[in-house]
Protein backbone atom coordinates (compact mmCIF):
# COMPACT_ATOMS: atom_id res chain seq x y z
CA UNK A 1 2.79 -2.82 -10.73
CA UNK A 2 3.25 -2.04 -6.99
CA UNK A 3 -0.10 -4.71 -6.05
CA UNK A 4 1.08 -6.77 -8.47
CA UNK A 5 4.65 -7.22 -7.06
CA UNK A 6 3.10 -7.74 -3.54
CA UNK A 7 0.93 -10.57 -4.76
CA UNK A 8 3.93 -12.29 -6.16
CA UNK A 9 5.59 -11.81 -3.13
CA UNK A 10 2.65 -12.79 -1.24
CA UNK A 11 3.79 -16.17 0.24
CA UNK A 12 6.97 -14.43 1.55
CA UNK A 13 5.29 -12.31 3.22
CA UNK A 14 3.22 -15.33 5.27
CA UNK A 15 6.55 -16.99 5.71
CA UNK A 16 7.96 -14.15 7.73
CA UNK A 17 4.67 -13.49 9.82
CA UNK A 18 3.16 -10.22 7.59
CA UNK A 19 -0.15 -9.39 6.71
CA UNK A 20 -0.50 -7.02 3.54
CA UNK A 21 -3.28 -4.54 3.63
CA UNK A 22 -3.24 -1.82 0.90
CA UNK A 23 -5.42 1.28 1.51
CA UNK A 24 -6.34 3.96 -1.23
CA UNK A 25 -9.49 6.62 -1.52
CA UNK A 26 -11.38 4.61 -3.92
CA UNK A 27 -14.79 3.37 -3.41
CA UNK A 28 -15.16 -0.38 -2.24
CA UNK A 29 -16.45 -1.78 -5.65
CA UNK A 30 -13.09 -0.26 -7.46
CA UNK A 31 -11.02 -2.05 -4.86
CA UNK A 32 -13.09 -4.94 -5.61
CA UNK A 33 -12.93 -5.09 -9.21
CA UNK A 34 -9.32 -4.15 -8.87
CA UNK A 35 -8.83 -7.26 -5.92
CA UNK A 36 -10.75 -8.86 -9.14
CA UNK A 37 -8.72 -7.91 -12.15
CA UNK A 38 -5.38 -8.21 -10.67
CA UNK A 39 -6.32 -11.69 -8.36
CA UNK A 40 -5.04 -9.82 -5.19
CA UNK A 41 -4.90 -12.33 -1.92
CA UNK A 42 -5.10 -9.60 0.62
CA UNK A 43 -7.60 -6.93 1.05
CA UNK A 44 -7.71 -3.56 -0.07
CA UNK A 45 -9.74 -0.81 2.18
CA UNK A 46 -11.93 1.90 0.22
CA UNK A 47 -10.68 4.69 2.75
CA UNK A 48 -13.64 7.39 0.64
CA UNK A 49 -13.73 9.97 3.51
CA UNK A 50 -9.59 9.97 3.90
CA UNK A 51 -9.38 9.21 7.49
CA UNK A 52 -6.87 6.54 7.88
CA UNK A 53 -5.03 8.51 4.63
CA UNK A 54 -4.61 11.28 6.99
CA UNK A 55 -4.17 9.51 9.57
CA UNK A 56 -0.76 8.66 8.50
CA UNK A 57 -0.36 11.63 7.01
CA UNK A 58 -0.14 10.18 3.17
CA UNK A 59 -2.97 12.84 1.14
CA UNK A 60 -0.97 15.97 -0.15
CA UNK A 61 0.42 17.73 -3.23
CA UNK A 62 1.92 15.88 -5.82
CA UNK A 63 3.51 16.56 -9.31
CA UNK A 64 2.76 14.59 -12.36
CA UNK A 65 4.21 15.84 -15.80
CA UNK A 66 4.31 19.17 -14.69
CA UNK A 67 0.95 19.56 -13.26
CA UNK A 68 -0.11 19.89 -9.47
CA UNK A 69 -3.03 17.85 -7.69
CA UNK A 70 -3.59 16.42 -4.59
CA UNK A 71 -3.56 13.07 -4.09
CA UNK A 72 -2.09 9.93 -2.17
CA UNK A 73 1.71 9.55 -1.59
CA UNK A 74 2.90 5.73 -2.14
CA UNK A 75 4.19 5.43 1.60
CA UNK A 76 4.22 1.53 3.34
CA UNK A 77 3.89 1.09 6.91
CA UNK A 78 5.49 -1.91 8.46
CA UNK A 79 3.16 -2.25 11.92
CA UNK A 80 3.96 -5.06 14.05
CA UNK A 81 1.46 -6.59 15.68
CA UNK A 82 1.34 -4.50 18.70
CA UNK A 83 0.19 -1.66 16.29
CA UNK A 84 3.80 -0.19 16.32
CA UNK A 85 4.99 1.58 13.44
CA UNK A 86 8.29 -0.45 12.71
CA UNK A 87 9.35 0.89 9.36
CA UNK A 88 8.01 3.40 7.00
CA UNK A 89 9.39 3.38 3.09
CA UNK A 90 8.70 6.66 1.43
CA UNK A 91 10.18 5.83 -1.64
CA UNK A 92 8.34 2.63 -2.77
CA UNK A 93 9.79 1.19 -5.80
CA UNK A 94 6.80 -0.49 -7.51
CA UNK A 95 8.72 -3.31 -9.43
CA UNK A 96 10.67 -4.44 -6.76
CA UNK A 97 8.74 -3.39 -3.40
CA UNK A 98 8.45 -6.94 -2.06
CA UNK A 99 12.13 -6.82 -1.43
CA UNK A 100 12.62 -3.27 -0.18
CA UNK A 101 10.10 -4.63 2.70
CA UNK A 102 11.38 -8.12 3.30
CA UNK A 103 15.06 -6.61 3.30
CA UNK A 104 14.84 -4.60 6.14
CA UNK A 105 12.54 -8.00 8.49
């Protein structure tokens, strides 16, 4: 839902100067088929070995109908283009994430 909102959103995001770049610790043929599946204009990296996910410190526990795992956090990053972190949103709301991003531009 979260891709798919950003897609939608896409052109907005061009409008106002952003580049959208998701990142997740699957291999680079299931971000394919998923760029594939979901016709996603921007580019997902396979991040396998975790580094930028650690990077920015988004791999930890999680809870998921009662059970504990590790896995990624849904955190975005607004970096301008200087490489500054601007903005980080911790609680993404999938449905509507386009405009928790483009409110605060």
């Amino acid at each position: 839902m979260e891709a798919c909102n950003l897609r939608d959103n896409y052109h907005s995001f061009l409008a106002k100067g952003y580049e959208v770049l998701g990142v997740s610790a699957d291999s680079g043929k299931r971000q394919q088929s998923f760029i594939e599946k979901y016709k996603l204009p921007f580019p997902l990296l396979a991040d396998e070995d975790k580094k930028v996910i650690n990077a920015f410190g988004v791999w930890g526990p999680k809870k998921f109908m009662g059970r504990e795992f590790d896995g990624i956090h849904r955190v975005t990053f607004v970096i301008d283009e200087k490489g500054i972190i601007e903005n980080v949103i911790t609680k993404v709301k999938t449905k509507e994430h386009a405009t928790q991003i483009l409110e605060k531009a």
